[in-house]
Protein backbone atom coordinates (compact mmCIF):
# COMPACT_ATOMS: atom_id res chain seq x y z
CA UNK A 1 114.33 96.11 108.38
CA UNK A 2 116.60 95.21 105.28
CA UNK A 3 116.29 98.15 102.93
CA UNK A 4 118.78 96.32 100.80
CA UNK A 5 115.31 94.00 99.58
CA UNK A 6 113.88 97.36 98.17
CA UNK A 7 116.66 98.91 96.61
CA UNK A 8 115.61 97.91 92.92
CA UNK A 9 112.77 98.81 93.20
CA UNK A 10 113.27 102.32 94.85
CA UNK A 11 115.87 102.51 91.88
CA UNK A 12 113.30 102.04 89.25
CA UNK A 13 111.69 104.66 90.53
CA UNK A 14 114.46 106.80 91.17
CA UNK A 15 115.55 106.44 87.43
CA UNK A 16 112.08 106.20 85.38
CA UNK A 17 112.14 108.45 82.68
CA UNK A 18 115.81 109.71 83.07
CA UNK A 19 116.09 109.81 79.27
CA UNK A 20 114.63 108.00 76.67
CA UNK A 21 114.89 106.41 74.01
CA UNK A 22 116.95 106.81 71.48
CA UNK A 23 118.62 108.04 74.47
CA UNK A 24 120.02 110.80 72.97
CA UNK A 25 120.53 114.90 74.37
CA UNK A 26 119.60 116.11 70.77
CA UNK A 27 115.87 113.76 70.66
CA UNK A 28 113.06 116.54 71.32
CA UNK A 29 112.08 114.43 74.06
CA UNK A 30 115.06 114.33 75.98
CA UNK A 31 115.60 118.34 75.27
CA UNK A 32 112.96 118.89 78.14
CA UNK A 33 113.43 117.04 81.41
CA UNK A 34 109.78 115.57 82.55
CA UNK A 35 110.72 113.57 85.38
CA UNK A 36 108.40 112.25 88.13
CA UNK A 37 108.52 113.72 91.65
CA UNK A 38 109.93 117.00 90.94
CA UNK A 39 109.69 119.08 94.20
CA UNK A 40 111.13 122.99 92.88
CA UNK A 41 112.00 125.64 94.99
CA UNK A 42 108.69 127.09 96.88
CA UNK A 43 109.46 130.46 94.98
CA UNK A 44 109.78 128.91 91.64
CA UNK A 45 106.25 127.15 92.45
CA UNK A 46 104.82 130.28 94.19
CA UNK A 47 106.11 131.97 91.10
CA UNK A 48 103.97 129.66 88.57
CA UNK A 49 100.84 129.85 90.21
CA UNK A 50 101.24 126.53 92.57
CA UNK A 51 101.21 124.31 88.97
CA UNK A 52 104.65 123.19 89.95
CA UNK A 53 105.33 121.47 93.00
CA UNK A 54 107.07 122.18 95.73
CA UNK A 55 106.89 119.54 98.81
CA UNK A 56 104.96 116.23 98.82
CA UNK A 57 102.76 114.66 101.45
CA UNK A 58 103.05 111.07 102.40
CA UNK A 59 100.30 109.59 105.24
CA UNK A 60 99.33 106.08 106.50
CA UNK A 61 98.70 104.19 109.36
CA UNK A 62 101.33 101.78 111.55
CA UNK A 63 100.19 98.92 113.73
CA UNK A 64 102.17 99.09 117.27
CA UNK A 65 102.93 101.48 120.79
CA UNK A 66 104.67 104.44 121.50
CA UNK A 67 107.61 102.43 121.62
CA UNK A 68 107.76 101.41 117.75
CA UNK A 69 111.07 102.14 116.27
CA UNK A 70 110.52 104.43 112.76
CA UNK A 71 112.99 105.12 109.75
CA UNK A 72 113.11 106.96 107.25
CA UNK A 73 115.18 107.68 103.42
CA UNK A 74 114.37 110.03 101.35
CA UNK A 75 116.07 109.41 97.96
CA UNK A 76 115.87 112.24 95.43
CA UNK A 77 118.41 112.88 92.05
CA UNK A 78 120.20 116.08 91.96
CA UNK A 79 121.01 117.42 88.19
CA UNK A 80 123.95 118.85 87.37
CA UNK A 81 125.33 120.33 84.00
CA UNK A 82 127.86 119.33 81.81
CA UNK A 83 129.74 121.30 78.70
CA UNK A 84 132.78 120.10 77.18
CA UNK A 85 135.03 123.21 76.33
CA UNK A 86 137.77 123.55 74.29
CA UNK A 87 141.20 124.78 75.94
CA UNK A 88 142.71 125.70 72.43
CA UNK A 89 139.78 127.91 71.47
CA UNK A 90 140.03 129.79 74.97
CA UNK A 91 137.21 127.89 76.63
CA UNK A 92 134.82 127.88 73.95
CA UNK A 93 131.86 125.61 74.12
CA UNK A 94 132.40 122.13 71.85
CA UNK A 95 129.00 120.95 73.09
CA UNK A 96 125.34 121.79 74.37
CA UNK A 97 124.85 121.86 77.90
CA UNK A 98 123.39 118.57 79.18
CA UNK A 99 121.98 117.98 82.80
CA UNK A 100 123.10 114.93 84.34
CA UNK A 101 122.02 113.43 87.96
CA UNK A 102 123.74 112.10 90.96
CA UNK A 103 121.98 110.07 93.25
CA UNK A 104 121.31 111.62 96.88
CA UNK A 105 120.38 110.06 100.24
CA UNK A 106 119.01 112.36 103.09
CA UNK A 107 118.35 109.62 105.98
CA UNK A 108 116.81 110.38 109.16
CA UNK A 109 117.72 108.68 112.65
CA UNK A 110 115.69 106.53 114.15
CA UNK A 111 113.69 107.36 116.30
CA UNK A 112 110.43 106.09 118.72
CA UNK A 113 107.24 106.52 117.66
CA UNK A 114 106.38 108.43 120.48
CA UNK A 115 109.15 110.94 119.74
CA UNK A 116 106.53 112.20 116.65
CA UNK A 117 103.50 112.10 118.79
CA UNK A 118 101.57 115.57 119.14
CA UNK A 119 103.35 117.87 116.97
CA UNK A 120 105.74 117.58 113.88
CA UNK A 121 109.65 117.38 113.89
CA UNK A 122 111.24 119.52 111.58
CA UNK A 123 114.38 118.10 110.10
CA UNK A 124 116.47 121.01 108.13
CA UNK A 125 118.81 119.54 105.18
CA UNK A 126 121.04 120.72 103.17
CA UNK A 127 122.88 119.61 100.10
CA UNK A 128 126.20 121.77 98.29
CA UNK A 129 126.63 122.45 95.03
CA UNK A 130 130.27 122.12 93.27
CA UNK A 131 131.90 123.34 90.49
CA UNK A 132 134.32 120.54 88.73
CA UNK A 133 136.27 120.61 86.09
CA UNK A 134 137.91 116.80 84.31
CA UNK A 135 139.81 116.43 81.51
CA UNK A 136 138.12 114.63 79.04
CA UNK A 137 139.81 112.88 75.92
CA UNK A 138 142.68 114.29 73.42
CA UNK A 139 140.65 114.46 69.97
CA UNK A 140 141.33 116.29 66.58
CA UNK A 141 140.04 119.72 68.30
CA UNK A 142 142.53 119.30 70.90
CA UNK A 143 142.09 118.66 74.54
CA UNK A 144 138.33 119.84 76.11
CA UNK A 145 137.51 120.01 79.68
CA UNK A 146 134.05 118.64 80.72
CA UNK A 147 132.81 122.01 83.60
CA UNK A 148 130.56 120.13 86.07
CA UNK A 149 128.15 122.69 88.05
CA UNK A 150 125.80 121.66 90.52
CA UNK A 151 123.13 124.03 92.52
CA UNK A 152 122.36 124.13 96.21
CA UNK A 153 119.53 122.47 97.46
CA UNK A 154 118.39 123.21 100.92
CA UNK A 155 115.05 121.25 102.40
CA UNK A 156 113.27 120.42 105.09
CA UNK A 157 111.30 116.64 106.58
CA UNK A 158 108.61 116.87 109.50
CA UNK A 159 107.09 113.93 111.01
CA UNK A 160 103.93 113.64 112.91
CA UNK A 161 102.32 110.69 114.75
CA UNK A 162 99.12 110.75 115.88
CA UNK A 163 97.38 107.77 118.01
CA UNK A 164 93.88 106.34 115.83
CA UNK A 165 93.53 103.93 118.53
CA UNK A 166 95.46 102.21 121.21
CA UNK A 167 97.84 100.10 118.38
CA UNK A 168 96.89 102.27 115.47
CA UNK A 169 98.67 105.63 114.20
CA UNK A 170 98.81 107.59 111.73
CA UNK A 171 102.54 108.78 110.51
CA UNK A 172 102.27 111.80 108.51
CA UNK A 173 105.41 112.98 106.66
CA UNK A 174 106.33 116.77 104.63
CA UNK A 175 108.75 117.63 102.69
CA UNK A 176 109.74 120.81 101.37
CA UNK A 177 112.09 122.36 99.13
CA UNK A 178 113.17 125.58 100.95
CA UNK A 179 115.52 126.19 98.52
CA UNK A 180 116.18 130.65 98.20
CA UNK A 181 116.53 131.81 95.19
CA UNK A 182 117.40 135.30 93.68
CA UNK A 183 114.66 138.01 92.77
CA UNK A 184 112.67 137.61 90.16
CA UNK A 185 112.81 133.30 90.40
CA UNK A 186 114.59 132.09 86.98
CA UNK A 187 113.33 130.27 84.24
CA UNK A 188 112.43 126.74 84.80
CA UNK A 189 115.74 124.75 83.85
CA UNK A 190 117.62 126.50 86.26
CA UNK A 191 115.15 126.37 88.72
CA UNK A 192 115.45 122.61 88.07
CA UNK A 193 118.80 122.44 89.01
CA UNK A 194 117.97 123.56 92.82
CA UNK A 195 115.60 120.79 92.84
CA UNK A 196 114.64 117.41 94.13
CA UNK A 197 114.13 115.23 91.35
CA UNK A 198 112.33 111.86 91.25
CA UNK A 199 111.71 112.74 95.13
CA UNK A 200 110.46 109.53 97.25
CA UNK A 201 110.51 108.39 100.49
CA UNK A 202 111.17 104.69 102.15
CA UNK A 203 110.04 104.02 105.41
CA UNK A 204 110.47 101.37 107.94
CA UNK A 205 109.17 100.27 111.43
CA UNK A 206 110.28 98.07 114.11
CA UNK A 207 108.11 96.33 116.17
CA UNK A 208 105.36 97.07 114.47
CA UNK A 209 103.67 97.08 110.94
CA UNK A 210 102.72 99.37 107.82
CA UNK A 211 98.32 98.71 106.94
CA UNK A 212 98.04 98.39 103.15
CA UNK A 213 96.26 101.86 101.66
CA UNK A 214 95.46 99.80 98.77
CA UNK A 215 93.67 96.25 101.03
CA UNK A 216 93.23 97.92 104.06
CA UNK A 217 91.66 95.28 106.71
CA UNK A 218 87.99 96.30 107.00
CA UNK A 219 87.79 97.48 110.32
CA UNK A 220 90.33 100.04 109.10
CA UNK A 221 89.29 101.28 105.57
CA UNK A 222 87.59 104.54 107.00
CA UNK A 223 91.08 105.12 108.86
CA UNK A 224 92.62 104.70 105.61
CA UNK A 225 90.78 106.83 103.53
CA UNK A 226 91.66 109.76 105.73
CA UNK A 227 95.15 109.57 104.88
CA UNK A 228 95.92 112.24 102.61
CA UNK A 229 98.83 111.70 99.97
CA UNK A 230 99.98 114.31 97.49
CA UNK A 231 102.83 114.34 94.85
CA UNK A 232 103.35 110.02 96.18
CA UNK A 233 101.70 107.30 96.63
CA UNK A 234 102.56 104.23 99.64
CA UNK A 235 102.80 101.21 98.77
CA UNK A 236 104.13 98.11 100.57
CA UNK A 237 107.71 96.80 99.75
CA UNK A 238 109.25 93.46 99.92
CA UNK A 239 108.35 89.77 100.26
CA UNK A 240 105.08 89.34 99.52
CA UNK A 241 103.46 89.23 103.14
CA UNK A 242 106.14 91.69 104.68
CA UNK A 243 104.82 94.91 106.39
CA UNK A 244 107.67 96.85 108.26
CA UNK A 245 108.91 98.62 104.66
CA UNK A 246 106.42 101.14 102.33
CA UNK A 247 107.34 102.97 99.30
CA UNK A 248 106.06 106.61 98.87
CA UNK A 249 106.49 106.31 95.38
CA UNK A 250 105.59 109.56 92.67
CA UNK A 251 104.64 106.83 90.00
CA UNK A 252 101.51 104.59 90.66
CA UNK A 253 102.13 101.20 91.74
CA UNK A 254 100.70 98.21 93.63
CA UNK A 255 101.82 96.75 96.76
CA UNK A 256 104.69 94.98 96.23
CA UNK A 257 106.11 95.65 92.90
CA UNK A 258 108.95 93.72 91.13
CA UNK A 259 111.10 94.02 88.12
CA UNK A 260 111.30 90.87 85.78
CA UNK A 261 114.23 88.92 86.46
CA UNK A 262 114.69 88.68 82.94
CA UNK A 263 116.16 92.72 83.07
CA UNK A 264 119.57 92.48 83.42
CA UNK A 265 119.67 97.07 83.17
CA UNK A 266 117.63 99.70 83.89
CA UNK A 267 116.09 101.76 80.55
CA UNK A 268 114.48 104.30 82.28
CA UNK A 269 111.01 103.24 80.83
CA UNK A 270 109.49 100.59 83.22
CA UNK A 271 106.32 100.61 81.37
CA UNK A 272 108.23 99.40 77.85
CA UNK A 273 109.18 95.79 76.73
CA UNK A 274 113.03 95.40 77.03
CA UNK A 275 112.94 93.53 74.00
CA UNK A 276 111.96 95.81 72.00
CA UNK A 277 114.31 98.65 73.65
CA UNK A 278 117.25 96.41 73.02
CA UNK A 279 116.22 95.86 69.78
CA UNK A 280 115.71 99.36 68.62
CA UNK A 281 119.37 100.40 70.58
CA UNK A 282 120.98 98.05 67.95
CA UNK A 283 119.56 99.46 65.25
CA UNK A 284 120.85 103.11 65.67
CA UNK A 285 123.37 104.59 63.32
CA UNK A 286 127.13 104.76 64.16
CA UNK A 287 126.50 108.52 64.34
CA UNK A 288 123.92 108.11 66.76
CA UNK A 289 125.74 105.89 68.81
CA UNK A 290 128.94 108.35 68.82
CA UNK A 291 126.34 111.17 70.25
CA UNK A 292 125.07 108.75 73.42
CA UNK A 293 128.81 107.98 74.23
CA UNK A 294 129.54 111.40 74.56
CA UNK A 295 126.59 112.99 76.50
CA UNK A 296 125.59 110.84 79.54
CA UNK A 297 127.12 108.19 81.54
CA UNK A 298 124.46 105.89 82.14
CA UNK A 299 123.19 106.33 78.30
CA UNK A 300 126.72 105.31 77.36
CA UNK A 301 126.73 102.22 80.08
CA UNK A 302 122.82 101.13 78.59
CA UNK A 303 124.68 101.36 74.98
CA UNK A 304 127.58 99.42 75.97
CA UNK A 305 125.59 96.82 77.71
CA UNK A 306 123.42 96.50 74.89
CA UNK A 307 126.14 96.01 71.93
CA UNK A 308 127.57 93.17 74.36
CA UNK A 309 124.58 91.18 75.25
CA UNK A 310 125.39 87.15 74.86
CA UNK A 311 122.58 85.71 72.25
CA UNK A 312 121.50 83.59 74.97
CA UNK A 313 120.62 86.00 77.54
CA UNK A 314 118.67 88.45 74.47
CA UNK A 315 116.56 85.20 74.16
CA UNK A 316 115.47 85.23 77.51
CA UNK A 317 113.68 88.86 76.71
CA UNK A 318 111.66 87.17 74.17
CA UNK A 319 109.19 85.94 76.70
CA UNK A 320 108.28 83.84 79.49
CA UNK A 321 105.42 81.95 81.56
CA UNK A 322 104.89 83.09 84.93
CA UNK A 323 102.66 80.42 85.83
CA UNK A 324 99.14 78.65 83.81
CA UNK A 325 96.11 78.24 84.94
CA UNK A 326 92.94 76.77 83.23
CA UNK A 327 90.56 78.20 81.28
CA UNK A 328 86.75 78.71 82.91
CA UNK A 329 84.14 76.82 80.59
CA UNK A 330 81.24 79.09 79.69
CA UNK A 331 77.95 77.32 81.23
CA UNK A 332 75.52 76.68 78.26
């Protein structure tokens, strides 16, 4: 199993709509984070009536035995905030609050099929929160400190395996945010920061295979439709052809998914036309561009890449042909 094949793709969907554009803290829709795959605390969702969510539900079958080796990532951002201060002015605030991510990996053991086989496996996680403080630059104001605070998160995975037939089973995964939080739950953004954020899971086999939910083999489409899936959707990963890696992915895709070669850096919106994105970046006003540089890294680095793009390579985003194909005459 090389996971390595699926990273971009799991990345895509790590990172799609992280912040938009004009990719800047002050648009009205970056002031609300609306992220895919958010799994809150249970209390916070308890606490709004179920509407937010709280664990996700991943199910499909594998082709093999008992003796089928299984993997499995989940990959989730965890937000953080960041103010810039000012020392001079006795640690007053320069700037609004803005929640950044960093990426985190919770990655099980392998383990046998068999191991999963009449009754789930709890795995308990759990991931710290910090408290940083870095200088950041020298400017007219004096010298500011960015304060970088980050929440607990605490989770569990089960697995569960259950036999269909003699080389079919059905792998049912659960994960949930068991995250505590104080009496009466608090409001929603900093509930967000104890959560798991563009939550999705990659799984793998060995010795055996994933069955497409989406094609499923006909002698297997009733199995199929008993899978239940909530929050994600799985999808296969990979080569076209290649069946020991699936994709429980919170956006809807198809089985295996690329990105155009053509994007050379993720914009957080793989449903828009980088063209166009790259277009509209270079039309933004000095000002504007002096706001992304000092909010969020990866705003800054989609800025910076931008204003240094080689003519040739912004002429590739003008369009291609993936392949032709004649036209069908209508019959008279």
């Amino acid at each position: 199993m090389n996971f390595d094949r699926v990273d971009q793709i799991a990345k895509a969907v790590l990172y799609e709509g992280y912040m938009l554009y004009p990719y800047r803290p002050s648009s009205v829709k970056n002031q609300q984070r609306w992220n895919f795959g958010v799994l809150y605390p249970v209390a916070y969702s308890e606490a709004q009536g179920g509407v937010e969510q709280c664990s996700l539900r991943t199910e499909c079958l594998v082709v093999g035995s008992a003796a089928t080796v299984v993997e499995l990532t989940l990959r989730f951002l965890h937000f953080y905030t960041r103010a810039a201060t000012n020392q001079e002015l006795q640690g007053e605030l320069v700037s609004d609050p803005w929640q950044e991510a960093i990426e985190k990996t919770v990655k099980l053991p392998a383990h046998l099929l068999s191991s999963f086989l009449g009754r789930p496996v709890g795995h308990p996680f759990s991931v710290a929160g910090e408290l940083n403080a870095i200088i950041a630059d020298n400017g007219e104001s004096g010298s500011a400190t960015s304060a970088l605070h980050q929440r607990a998160i605490e989770g569990v995975i089960e697995v569960a395996a259950e036999a269909i037939r003699q080389d079919i089973f059905k792998l049912s995964i659960l994960i949930r945010n068991t995250t505590p939080l104080p009496e009466p739950p608090p409001a929603r953004d900093t509930a967000l920061m104890h959560s798991m954020v563009s939550a999705h899971v990659v799984m793998g086999v060995k010795d055996g295979e994933f069955v497409s939910l989406l094609e499923p083999p006909t002698d297997l489409q009733e199995c199929t439709s008993r899978c239940q899936n909530v929050g994600v959707w799985p999808v296969l990963v990979g080569d076209s052809g290649q069946r020991d890696i699936m994709l429980a992915s919170p956006i809807i895709l198809y089985d295996y998914p690329q990105i155009a070669p053509e994007s050379a850096c993720d914009l957080f919106d793989g449903t828009e036309i980088d063209e166009i994105l790259s277009l509209r970046i270079m039309t933004l006003t000095d000002e504007e561009k002096r706001e992304i540089r000092q909010s969020d890294d990866r705003a800054r680095q989609i800025l910076e890449r931008t204003d240094a793009m080689p003519a040739e390579h912004f002429m590739k985003l003008h369009g291609v042909v993936r392949g032709m194909r004649p036209l069908k005459e209508n019959n008279p």
